[in-house]
N, C-alpha and C. Protein backbone atom coordinates (compact mmCIF):
# COMPACT_ATOMS: atom_id res chain seq x y z
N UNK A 1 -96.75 63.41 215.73
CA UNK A 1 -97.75 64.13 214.97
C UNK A 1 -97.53 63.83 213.49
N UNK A 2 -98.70 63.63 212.78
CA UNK A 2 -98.78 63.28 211.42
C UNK A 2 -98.48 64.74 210.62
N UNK A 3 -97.59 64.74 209.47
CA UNK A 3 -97.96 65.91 208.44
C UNK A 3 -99.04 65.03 207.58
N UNK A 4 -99.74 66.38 207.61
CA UNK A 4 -100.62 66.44 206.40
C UNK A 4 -100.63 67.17 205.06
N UNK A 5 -100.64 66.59 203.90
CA UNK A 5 -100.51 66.69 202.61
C UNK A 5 -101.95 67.16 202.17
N UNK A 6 -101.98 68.44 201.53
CA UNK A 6 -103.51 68.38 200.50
C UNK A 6 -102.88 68.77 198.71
N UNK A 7 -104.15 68.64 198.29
CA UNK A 7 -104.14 68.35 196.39
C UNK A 7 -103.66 70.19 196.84
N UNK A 8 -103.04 70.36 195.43
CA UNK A 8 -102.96 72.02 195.07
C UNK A 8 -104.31 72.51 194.78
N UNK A 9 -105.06 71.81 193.95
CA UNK A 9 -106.55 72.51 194.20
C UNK A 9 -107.18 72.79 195.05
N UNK A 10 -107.27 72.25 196.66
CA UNK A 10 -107.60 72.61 197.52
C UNK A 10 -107.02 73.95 197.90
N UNK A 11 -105.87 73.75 198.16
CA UNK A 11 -104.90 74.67 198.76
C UNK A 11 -105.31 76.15 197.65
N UNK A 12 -105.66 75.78 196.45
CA UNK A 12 -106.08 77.27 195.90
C UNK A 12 -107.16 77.69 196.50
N UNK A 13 -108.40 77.14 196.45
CA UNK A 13 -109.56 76.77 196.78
C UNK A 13 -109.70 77.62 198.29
N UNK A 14 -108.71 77.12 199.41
CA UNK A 14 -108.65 77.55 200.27
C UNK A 14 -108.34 79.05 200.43
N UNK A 15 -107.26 79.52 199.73
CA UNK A 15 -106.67 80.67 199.92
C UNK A 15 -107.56 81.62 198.98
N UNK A 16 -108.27 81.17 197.76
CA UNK A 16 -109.40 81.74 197.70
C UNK A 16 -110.10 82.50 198.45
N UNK A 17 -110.75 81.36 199.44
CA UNK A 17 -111.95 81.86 199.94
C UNK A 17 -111.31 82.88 200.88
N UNK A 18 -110.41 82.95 201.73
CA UNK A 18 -109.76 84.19 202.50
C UNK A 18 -109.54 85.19 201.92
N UNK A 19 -108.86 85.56 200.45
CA UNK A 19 -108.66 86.20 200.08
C UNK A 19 -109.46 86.26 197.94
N UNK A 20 -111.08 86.89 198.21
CA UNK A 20 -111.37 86.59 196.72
C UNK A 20 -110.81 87.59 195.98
N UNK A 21 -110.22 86.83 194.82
CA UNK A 21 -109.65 88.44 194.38
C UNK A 21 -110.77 89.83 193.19
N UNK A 22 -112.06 89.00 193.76
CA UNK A 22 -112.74 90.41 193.39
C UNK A 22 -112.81 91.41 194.18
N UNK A 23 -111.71 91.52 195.28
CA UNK A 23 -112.42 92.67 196.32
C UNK A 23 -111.29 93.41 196.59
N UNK A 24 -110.60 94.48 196.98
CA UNK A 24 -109.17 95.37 197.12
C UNK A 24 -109.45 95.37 198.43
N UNK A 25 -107.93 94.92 198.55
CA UNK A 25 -107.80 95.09 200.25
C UNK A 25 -107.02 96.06 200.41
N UNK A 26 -106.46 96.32 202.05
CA UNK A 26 -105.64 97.88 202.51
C UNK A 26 -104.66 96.86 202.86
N UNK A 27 -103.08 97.23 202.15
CA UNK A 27 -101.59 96.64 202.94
C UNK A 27 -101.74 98.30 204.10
N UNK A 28 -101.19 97.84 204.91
CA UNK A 28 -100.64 98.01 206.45
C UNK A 28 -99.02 97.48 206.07
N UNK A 29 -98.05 98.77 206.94
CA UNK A 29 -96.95 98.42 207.34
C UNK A 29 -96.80 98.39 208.87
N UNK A 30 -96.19 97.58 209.21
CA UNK A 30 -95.73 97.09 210.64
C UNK A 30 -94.45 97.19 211.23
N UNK A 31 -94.49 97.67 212.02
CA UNK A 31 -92.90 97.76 213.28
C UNK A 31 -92.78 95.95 213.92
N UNK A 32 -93.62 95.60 213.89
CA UNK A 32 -93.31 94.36 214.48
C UNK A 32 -94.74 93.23 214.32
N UNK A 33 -94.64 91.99 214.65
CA UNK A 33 -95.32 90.97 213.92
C UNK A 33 -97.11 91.58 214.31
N UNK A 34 -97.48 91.75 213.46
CA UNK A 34 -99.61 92.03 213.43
C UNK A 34 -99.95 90.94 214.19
N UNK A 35 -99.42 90.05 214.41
CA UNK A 35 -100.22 88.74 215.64
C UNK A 35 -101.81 88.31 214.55
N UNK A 36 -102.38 88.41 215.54
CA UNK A 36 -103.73 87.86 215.35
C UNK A 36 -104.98 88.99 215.49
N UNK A 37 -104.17 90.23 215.40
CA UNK A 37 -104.77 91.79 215.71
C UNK A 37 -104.76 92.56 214.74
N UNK A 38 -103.68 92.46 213.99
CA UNK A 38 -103.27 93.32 213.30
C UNK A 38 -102.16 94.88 213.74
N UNK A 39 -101.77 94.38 215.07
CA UNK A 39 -101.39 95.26 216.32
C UNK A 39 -99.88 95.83 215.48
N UNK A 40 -99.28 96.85 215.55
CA UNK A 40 -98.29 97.38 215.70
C UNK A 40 -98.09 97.75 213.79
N UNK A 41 -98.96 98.65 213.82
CA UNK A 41 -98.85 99.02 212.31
C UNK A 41 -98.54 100.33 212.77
N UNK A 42 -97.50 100.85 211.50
CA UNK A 42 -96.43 101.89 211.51
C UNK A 42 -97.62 103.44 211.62
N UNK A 43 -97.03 104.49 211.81
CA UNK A 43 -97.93 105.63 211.92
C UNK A 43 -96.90 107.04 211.85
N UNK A 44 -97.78 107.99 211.63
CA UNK A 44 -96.88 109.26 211.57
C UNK A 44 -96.60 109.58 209.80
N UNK A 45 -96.11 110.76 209.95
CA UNK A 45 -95.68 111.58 208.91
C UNK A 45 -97.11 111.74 207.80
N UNK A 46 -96.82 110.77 206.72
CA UNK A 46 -98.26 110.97 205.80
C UNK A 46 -98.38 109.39 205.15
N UNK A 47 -97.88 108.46 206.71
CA UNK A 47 -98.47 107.18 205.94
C UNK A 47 -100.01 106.70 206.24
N UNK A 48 -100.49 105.74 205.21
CA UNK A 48 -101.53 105.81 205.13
C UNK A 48 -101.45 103.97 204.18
N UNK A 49 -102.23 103.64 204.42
CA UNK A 49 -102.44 101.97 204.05
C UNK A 49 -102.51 101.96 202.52
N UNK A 50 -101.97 101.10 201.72
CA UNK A 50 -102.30 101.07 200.44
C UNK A 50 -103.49 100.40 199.94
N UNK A 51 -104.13 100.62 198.98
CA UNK A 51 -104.79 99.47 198.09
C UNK A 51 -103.92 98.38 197.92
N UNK A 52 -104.60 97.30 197.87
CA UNK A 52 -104.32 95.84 197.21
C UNK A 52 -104.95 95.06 196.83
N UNK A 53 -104.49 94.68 195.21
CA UNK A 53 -105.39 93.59 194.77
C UNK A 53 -104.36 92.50 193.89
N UNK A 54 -105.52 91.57 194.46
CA UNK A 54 -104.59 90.09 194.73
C UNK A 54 -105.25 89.37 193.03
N UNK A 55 -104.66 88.23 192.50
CA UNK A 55 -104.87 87.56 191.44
C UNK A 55 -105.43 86.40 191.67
N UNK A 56 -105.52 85.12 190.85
CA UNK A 56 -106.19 84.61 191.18
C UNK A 56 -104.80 83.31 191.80
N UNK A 57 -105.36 82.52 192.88
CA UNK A 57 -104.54 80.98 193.11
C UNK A 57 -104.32 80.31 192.37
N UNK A 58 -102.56 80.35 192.28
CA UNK A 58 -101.73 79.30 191.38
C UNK A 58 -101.00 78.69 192.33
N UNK A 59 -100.86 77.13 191.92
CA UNK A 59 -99.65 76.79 192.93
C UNK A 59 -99.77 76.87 194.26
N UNK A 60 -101.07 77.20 194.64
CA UNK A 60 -101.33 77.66 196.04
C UNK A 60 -100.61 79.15 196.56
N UNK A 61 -100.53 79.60 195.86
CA UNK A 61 -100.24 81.45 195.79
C UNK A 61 -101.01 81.91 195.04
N UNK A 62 -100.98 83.13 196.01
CA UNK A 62 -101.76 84.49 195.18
C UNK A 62 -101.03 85.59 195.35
N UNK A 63 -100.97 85.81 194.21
CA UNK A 63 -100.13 86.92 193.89
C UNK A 63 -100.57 88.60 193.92
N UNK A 64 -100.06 89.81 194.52
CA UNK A 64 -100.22 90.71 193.98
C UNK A 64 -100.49 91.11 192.75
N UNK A 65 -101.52 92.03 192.21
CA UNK A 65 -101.78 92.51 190.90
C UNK A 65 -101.49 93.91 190.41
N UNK A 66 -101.39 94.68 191.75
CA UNK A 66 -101.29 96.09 191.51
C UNK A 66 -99.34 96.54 192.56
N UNK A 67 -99.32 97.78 192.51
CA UNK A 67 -97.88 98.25 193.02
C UNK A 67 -98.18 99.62 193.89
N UNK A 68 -98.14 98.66 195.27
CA UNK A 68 -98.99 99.69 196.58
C UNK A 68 -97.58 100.41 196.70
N UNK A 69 -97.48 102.02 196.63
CA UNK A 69 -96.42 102.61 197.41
C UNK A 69 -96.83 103.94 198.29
N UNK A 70 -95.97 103.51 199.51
CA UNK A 70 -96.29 104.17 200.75
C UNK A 70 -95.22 105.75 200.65
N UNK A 71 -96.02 106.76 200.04
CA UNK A 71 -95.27 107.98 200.40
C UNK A 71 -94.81 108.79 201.55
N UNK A 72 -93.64 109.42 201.47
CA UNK A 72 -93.29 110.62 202.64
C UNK A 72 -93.52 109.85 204.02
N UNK A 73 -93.26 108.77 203.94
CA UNK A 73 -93.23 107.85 205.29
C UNK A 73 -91.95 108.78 206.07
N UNK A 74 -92.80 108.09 207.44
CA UNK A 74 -92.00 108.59 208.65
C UNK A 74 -90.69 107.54 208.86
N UNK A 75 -90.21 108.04 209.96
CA UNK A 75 -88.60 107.23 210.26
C UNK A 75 -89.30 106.15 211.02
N UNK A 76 -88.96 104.68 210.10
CA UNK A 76 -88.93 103.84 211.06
C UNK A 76 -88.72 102.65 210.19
N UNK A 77 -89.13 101.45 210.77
CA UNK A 77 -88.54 100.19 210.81
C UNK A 77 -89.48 99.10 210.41
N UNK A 78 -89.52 98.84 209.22
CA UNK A 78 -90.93 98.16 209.11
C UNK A 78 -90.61 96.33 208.62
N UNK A 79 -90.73 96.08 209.40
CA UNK A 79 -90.56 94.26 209.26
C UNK A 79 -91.47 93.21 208.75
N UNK A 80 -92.85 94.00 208.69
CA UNK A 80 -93.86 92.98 208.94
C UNK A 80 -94.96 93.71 207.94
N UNK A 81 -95.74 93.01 207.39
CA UNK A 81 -97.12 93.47 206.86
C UNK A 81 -98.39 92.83 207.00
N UNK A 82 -99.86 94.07 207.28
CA UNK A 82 -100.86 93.58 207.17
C UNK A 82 -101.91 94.04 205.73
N UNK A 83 -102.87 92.64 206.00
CA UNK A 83 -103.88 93.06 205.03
C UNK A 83 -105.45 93.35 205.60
N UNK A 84 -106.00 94.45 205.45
CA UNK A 84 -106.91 95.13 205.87
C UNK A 84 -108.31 95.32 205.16
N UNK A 85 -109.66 94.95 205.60
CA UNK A 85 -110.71 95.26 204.49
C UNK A 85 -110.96 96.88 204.33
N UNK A 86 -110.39 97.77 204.79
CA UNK A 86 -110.76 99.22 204.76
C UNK A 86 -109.27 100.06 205.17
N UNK A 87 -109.54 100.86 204.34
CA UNK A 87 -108.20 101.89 204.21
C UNK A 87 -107.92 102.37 206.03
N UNK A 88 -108.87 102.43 206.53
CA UNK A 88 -108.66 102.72 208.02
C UNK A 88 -109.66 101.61 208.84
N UNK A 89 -109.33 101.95 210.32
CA UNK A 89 -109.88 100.47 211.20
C UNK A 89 -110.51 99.34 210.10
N UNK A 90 -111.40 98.54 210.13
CA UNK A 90 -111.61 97.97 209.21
C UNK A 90 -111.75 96.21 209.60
N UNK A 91 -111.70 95.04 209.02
CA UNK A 91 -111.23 94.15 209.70
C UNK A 91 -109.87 93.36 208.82
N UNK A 92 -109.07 92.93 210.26
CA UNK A 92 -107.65 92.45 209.39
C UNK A 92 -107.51 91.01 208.92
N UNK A 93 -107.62 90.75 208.25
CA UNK A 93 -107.57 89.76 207.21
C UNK A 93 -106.15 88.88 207.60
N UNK A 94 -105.13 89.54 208.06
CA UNK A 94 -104.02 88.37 207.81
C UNK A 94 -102.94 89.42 207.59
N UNK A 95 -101.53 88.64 208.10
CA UNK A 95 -100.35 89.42 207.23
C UNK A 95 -99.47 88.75 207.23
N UNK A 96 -98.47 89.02 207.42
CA UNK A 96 -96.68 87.93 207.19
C UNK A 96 -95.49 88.92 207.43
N UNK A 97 -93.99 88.42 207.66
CA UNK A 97 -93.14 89.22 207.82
C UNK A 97 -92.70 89.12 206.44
N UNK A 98 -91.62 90.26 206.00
CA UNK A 98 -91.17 90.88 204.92
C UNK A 98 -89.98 89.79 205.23
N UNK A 99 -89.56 90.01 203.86
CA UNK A 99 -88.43 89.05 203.67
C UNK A 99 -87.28 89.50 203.91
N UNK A 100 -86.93 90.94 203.87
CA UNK A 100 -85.98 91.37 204.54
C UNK A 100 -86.71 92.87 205.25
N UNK A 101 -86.02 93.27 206.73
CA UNK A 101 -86.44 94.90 207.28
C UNK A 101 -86.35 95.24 206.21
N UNK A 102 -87.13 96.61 206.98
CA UNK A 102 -87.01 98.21 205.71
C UNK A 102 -86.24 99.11 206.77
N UNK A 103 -85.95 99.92 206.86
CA UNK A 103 -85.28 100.87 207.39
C UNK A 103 -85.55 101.88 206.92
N UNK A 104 -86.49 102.93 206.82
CA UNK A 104 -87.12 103.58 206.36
C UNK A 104 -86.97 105.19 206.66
N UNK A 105 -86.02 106.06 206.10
CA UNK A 105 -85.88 107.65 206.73
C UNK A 105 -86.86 108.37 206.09
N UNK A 106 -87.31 109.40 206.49
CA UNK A 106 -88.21 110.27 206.93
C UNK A 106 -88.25 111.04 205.39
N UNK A 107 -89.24 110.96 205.21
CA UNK A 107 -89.96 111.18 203.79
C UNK A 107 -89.69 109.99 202.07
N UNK A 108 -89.10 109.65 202.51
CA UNK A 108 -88.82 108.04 201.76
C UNK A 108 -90.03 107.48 201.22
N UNK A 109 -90.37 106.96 200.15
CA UNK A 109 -91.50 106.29 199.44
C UNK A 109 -90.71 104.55 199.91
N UNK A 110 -91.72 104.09 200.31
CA UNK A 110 -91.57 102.70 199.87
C UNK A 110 -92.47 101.82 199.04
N UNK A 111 -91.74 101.41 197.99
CA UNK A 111 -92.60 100.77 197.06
C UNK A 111 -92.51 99.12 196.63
N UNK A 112 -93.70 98.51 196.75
CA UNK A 112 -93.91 97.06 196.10
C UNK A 112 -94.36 97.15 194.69
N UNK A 113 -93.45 96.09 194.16
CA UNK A 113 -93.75 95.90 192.45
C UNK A 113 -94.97 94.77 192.30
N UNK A 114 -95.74 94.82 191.46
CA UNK A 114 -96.34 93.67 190.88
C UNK A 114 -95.88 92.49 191.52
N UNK A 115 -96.39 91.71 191.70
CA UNK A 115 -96.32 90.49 192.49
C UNK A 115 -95.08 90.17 193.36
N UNK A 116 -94.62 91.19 194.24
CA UNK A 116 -94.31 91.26 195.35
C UNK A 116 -94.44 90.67 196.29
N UNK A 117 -95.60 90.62 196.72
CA UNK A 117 -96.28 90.17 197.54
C UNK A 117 -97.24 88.82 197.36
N UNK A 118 -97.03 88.01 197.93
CA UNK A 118 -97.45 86.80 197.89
C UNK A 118 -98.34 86.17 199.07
N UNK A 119 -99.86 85.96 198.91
CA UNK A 119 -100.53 85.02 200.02
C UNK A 119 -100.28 83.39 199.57
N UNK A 120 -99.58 82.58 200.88
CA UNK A 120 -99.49 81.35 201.00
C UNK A 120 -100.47 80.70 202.21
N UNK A 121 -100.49 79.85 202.22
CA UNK A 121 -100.64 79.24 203.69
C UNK A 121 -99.50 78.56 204.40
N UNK A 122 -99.39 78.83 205.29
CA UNK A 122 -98.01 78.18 206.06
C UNK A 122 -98.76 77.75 207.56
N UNK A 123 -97.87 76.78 207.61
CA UNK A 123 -98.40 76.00 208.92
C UNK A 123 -97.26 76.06 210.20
């Protein structure tokens, strides 16, 4: 099988159009990988999806713009994140695993800083 190489302008171009950053999306936390569903997003206590808004493609990244934090979260284990067009059901856009677990006890804020969070494409 051949790798394939594209220009970085594409690759912005691309991740663009999935993600424009005129529009705020919902992060979702996850117990385990969102698949192609968005399946196994965390629940209980008083979590609730954050806002997110993304910048524009550099380098073929897009970066977080804002600092989503998840209050008074319940006990659990969050590995993975999704991105959501609506604070509840909604449609899921995409997510990725965290770079390291969270381990998360019971009323705990978890918080992302300013460009935290990063959309790539990975193959």
């Amino acid at each position: 099988m051949a790798q394939t190489y594209l220009p970085t302008a594409q690759v912005n171009a691309g991740i663009a159009a999935i993600f424009p950053t005129a529009g705020t999306y919902w992060l979702a936390l996850n117990t385990a990988s969102p698949a192609l569903t968005g399946a196994n997003e965390a629940s209980g206590g008083s979590y609730a999806r954050q806002s997110l808004t993304i910048g524009a493609a550099s380098l073929g990244v897009e970066l977080s713009t804002n600092a989503p934090n998840f209050t008074s979260m319940p006990s659990v284990t969050v590995d993975w994140f999704a991105i959501w067009t609506l604070v509840t059901a909604g449609t899921y856009d995409g997510g990725g695993q965290l770079t390291s677990s969270l381990t998360v006890p019971v009323g705990a804020t978890v918080a992302f800083a300013v460009g935290a969070l990063s959309l790539t494409f990975s193959g």
